[in-house]
Protein backbone atom coordinates (compact mmCIF):
# COMPACT_ATOMS: atom_id res chain seq x y z
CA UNK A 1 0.00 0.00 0.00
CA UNK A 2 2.57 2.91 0.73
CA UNK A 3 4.18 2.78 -2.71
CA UNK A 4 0.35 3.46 -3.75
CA UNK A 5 -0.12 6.64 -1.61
CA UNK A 6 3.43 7.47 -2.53
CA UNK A 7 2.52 7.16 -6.21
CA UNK A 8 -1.16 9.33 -5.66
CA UNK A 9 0.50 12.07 -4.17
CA UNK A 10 2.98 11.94 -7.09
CA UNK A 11 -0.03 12.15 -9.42
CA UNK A 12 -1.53 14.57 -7.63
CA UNK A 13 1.33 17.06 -7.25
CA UNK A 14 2.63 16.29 -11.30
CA UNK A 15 5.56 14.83 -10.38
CA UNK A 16 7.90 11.69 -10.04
CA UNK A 17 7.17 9.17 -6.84
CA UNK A 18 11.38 9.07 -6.77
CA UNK A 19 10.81 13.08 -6.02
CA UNK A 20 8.04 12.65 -3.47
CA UNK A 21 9.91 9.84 -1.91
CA UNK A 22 12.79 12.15 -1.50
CA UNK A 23 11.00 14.87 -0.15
CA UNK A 24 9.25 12.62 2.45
CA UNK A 25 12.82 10.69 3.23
CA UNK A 26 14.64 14.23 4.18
CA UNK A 27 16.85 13.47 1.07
CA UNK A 28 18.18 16.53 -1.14
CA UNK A 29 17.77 17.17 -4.40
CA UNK A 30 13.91 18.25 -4.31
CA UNK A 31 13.26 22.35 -4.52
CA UNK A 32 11.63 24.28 -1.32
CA UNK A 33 8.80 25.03 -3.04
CA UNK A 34 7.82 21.29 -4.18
CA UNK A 35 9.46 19.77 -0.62
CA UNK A 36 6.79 22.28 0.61
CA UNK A 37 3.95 21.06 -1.24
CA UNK A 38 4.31 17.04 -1.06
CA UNK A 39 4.67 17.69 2.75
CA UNK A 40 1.44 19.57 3.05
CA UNK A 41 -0.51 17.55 0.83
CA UNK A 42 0.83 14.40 2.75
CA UNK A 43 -0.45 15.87 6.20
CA UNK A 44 -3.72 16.49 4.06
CA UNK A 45 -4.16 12.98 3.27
CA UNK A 46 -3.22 11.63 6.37
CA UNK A 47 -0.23 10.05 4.93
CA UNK A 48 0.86 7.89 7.90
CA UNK A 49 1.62 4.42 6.61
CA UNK A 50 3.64 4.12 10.23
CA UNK A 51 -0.30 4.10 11.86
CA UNK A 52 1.03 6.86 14.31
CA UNK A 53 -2.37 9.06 13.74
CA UNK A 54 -3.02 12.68 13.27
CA UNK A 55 -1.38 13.99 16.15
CA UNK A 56 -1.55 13.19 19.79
CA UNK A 57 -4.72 13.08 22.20
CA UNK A 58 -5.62 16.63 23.41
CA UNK A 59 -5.61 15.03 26.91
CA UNK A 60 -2.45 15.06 28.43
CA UNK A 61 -0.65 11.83 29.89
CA UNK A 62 2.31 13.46 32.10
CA UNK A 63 4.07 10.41 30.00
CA UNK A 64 7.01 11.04 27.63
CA UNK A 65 8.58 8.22 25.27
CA UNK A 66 11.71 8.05 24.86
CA UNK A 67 13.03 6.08 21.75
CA UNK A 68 15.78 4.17 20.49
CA UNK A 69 17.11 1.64 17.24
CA UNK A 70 16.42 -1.81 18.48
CA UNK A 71 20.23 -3.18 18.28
CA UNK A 72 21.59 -1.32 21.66
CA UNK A 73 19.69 -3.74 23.65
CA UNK A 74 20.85 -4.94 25.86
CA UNK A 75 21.95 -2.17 28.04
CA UNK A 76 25.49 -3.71 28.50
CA UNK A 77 26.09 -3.72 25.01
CA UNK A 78 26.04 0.58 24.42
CA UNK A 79 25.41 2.12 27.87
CA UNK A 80 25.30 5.22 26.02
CA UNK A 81 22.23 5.89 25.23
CA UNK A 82 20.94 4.55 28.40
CA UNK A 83 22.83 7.01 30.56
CA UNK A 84 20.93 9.76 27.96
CA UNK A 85 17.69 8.49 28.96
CA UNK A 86 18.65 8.61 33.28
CA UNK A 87 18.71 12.12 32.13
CA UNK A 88 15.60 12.53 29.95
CA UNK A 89 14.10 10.82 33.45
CA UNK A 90 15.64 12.80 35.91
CA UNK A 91 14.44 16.07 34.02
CA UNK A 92 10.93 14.43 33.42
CA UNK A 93 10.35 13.20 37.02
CA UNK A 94 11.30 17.29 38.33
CA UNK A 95 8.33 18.35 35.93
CA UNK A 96 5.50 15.83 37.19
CA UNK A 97 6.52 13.30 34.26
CA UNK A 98 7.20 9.86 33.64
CA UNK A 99 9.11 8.34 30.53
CA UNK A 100 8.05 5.27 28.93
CA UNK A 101 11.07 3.19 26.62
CA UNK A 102 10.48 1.51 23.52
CA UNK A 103 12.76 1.37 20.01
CA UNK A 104 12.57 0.42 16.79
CA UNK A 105 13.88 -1.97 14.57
CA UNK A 106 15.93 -2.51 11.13
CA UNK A 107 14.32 -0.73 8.11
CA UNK A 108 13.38 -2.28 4.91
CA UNK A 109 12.09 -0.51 1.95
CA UNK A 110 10.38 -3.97 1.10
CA UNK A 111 8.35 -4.27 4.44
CA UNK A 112 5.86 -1.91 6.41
CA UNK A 113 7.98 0.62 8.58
CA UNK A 114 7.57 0.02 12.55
CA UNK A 115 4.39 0.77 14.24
CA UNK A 116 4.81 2.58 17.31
CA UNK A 117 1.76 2.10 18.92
CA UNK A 118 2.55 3.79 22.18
CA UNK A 119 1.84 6.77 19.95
CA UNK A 120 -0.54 5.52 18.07
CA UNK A 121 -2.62 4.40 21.32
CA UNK A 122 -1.98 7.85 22.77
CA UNK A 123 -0.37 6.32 25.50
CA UNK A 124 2.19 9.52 25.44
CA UNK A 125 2.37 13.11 24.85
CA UNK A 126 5.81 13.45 23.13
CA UNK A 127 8.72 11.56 22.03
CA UNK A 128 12.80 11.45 22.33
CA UNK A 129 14.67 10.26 19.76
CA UNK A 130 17.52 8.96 20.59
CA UNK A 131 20.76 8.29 17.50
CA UNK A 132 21.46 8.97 14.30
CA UNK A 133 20.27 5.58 13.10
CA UNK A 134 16.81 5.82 13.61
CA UNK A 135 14.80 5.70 10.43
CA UNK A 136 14.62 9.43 8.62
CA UNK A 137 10.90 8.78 7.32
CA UNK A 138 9.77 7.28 10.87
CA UNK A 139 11.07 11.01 11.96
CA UNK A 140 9.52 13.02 8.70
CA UNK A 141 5.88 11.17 9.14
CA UNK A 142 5.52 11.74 12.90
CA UNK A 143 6.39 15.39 11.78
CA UNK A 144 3.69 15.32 9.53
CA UNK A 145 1.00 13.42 12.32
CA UNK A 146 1.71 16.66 14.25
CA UNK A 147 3.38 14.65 16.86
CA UNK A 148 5.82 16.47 19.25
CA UNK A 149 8.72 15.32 19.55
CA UNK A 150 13.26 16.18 19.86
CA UNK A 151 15.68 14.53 18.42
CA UNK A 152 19.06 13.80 20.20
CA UNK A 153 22.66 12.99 18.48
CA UNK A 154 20.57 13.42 15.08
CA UNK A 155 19.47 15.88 12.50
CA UNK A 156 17.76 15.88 9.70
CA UNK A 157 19.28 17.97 6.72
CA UNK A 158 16.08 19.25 4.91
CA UNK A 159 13.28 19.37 8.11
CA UNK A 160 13.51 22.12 11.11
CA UNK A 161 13.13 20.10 14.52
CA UNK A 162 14.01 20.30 17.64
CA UNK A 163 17.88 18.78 17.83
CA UNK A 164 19.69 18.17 20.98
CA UNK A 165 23.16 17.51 19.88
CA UNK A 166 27.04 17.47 21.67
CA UNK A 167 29.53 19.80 20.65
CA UNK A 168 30.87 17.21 18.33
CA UNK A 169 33.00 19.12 15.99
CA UNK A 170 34.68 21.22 18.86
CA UNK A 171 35.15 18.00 20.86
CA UNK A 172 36.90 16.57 17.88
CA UNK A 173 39.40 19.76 17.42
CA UNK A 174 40.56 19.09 20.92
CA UNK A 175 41.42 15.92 20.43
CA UNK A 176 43.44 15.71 17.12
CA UNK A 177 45.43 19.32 18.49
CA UNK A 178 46.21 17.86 21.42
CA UNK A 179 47.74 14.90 19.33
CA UNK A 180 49.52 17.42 17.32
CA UNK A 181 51.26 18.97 19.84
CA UNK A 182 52.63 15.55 21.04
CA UNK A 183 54.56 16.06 17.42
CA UNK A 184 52.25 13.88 15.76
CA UNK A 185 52.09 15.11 11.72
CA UNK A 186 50.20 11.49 10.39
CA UNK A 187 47.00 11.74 12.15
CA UNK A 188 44.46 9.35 10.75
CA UNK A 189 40.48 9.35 11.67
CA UNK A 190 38.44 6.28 11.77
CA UNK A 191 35.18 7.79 11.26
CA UNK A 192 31.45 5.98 11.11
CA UNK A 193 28.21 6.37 8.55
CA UNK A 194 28.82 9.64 6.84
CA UNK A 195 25.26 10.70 6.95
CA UNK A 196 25.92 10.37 10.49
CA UNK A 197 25.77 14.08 12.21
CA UNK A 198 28.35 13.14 15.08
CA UNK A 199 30.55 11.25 12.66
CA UNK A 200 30.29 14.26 9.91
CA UNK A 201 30.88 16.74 12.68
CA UNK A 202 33.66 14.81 14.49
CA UNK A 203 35.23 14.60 11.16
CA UNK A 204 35.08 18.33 10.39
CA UNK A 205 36.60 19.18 13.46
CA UNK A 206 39.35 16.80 12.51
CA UNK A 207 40.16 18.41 9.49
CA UNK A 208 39.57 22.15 11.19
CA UNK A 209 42.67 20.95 13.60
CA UNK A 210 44.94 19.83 10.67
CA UNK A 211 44.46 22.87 8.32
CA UNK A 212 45.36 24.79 11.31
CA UNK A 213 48.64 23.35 11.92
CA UNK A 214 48.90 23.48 7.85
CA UNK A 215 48.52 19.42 7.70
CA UNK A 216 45.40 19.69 5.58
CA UNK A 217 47.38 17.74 2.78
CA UNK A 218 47.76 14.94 5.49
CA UNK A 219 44.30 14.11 6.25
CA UNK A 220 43.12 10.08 5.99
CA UNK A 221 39.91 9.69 7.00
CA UNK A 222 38.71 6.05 7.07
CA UNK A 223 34.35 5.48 6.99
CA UNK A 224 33.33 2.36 8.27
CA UNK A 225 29.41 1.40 7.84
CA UNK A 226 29.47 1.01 11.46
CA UNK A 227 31.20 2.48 14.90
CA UNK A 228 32.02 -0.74 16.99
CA UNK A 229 35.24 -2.69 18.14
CA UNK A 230 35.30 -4.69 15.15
CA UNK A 231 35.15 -2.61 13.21
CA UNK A 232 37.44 -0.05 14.10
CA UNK A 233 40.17 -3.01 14.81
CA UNK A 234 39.52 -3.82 11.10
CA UNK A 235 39.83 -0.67 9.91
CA UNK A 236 43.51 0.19 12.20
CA UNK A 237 44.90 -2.93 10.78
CA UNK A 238 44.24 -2.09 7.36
CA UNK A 239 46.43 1.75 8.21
CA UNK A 240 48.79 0.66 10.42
CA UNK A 241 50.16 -2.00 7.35
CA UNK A 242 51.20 0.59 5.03
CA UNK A 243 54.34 2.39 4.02
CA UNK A 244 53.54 5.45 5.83
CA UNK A 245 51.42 4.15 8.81
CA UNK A 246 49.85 7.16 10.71
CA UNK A 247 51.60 7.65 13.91
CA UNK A 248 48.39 8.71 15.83
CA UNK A 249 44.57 7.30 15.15
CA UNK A 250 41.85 9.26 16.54
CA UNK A 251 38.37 7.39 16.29
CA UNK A 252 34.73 8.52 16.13
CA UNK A 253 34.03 7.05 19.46
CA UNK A 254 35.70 4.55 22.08
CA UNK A 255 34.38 1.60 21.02
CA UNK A 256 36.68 2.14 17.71
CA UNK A 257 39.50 3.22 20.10
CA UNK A 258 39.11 0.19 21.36
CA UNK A 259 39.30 -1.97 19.00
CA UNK A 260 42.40 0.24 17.20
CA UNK A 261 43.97 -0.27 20.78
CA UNK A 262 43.73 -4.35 19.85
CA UNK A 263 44.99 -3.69 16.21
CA UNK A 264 47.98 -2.51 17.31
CA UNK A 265 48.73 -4.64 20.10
CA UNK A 266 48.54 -7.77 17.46
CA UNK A 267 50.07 -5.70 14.99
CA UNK A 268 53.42 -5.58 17.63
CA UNK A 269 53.04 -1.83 18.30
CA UNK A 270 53.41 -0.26 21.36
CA UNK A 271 50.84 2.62 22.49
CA UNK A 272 51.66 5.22 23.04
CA UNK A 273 55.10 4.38 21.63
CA UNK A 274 54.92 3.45 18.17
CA UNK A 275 51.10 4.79 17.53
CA UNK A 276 49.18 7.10 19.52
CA UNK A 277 44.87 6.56 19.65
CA UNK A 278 42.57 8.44 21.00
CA UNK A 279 38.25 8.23 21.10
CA UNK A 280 35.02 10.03 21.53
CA UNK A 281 32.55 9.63 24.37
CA UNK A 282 34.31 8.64 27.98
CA UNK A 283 32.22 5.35 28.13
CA UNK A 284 32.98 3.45 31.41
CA UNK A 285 35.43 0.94 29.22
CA UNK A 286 38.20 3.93 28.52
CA UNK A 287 39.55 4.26 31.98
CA UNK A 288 40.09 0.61 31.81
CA UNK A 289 41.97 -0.50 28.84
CA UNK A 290 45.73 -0.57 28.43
CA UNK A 291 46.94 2.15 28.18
CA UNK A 292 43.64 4.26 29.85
CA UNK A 293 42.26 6.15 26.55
CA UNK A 294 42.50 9.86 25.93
CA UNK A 295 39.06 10.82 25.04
CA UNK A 296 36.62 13.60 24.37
CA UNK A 297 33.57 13.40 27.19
CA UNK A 298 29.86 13.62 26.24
CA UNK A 299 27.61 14.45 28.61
CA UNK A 300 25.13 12.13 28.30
CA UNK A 301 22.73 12.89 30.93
CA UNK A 302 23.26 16.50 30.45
CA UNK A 303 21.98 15.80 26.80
CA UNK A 304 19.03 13.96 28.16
CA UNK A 305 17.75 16.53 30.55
CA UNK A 306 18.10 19.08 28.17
CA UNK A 307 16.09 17.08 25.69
CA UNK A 308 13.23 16.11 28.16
CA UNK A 309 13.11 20.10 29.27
CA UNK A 310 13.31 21.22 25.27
CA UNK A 311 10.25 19.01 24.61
CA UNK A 312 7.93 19.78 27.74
CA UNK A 313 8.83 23.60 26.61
CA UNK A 314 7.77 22.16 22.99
CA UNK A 315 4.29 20.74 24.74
CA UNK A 316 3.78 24.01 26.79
CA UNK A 317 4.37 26.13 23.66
CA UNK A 318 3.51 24.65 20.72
CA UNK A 319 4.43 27.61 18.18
CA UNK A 320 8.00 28.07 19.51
CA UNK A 321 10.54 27.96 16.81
CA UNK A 322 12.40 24.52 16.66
CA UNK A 323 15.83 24.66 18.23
CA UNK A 324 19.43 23.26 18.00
CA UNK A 325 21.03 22.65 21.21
CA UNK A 326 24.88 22.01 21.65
CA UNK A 327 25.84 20.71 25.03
CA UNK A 328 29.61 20.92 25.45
CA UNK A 329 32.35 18.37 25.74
CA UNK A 330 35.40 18.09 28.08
CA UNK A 331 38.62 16.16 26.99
CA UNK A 332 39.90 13.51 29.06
CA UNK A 333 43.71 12.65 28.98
CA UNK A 334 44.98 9.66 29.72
CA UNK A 335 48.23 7.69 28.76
CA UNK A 336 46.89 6.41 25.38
CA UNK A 337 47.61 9.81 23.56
CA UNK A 338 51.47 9.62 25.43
CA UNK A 339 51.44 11.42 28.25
CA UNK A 340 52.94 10.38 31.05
CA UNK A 341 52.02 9.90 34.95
CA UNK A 342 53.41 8.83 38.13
CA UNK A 343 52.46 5.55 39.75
CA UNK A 344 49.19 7.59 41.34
CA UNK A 345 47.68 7.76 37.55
CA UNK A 346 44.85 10.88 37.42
CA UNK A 347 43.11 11.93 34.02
CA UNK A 348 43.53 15.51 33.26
CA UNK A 349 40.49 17.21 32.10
CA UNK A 350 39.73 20.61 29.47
CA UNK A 351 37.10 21.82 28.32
CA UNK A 352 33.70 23.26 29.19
CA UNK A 353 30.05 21.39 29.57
CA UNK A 354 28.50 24.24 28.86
CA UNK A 355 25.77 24.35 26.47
CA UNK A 356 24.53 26.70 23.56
CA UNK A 357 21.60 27.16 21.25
């Protein structure tokens, strides 16, 4: 059935179903004007093949839902996003609400999109969406159904919403100066999805740090399809192999580090001897591997109670202008990057969690 309504509205509007597709999907390459029009015909139509409704129940719940891709469960797999939600819930319980989880699963253009029937049962009055791999036309259609809602370490590139996001970009310069004033000039970054905000942003600030120290020629960026230990060991063996191996590797996020860390341990490297690495994120795992990692802190609760305040302001005032929140990062250094410590080993921190709009 959706490829019908797709292809109606196309024949409504005069136009391609690849364009209304695109417009609906958050993808480029449709104009503002016609964007404009397959949107608001779509919310005419009730174009909600998800079965999320028009909208929420005027009568409020004191519930928010907070929402995530399927694969981080179980918590012990990617605390990350669970340490997020404490804060969405700590935020929530100060202003009389409660927060109800559920996620989503894989997408398949083949197969009806997931149903998220907490919405569609008005069992909640907004939603929290947590990472950048959550489905762009789940986020577009409840859009359309009116349905409030913020998005956290996402963005979508053609629709205004409300975005809670870290400082990724300045987290990143941090990092990769830092390693360049240990003397490192062959700084490599093993980076995740491209259409990834945090891994686009982490990247830019990668390359903002090398074409300030006039090393722009230098950059090796490395994109793997996704941001775990495998497969950022796979992707430091395949750089630290060559003729010119980078002397430092600064990954997208610690679970990369991580697995670099292993790459170069099997490789016969010593860190931070023969290659430096350093991560994104301060998950509970860098302060234990060997060495401790140098790493750029998120705040993750701070992102989540900034989220859960963002959309109860959202609820109270539904006319606001959407917003983009940046909650800042702090960078953590340990001996991974090459400094050194006495026998009492402390991380040194920089940096400043403050936030800005």
């Amino acid at each position: 059935m959706m490829p019908m309504r797709i292809k109606d509205i196309a024949e409504r509007l005069g136009v391609s179903a690849a364009t209304v597709s695109r417009a609906l999907n958050d993808k480029p390459g449709v104009s503002f004007d016609m964007r404009r029009q397959v949107l608001e015909l779509a919310a005419q139509v009730a174009f909600t093949p998800h079965g999320v409704g028009r909208g929420l129940s005027t009568a409020r719940t004191q519930t928010l839902g907070f929402i995530v891709r399927r694969k981080v469960f179980p918590a012990s797999r990617d605390p990350f996003y669970w340490q997020i939600m404490h804060g969405v819930e700590e935020a929530a319980a100060q202003r009389g609400y409660h927060v109800i989880l559920s996620s989503v699963g894989e997408t398949d253009a083949a197969r009806p999109q997931p149903d998220l029937l907490l919405v569609r049962e008005n069992r909640v009055d907004g939603l929290i969406l947590a990472g950048p791999d959550i489905d762009r036309r789940l986020i577009v259609e409840l859009a359309l159904a009116d349905v409030p809602l913020v998005l956290v370490d996402n963005s979508l590139r053609q629709t205004a919403l409300d975005v809670v996001l870290s400082d990724d970009r300045v987290g990143a310069l941090a990092v990769v100066a830092h390693l360049l004033g240990h003397g490192h000039r062959r700084v490599a970054f093993l980076g995740g999805p491209a259409d990834w905000i945090s891994s686009a942003e982490r990247a830019a600030g990668y390359r903002e740090a090398l074409a300030a120290a006039d090393l722009h020629a230098q950059a090796t960026v490395v994109q793997e399809a996704e941001t775990t230990v495998a497969s950022g060991y796979a992707a430091a063996c395949r750089l630290l192999v060559g003729d010119t191996p980078p002397t430092a590797l600064f990954a997208v996020n610690d679970s990369m580090a991580i697995g670099a860390l292993r790459a170069a341990r099997e490789l016969g490297l010593r860190v931070p001897e023969d290659v430096a690495v350093a991560g994104f994120d301060d998950i509970d795992a860098a302060q234990h591997t060997h060495p401790p990692l140098t790493t750029a802190r998120i705040f993750k609760e701070r992102l989540g109670s900034v989220a859960a305040n963002r959309l109860l302001d959202r609820l109270a005032d539904p006319a606001s202008p959407p917003q983009r929140t940046y909650v800042g990062t702090e960078l953590i250094i340990r001996q991974s990057c090459g400094c050194v410590s006495g026998p009492a080993w402390e991380e040194v921190t920089a940096g400043n969690e403050g936030f800005r709009v």
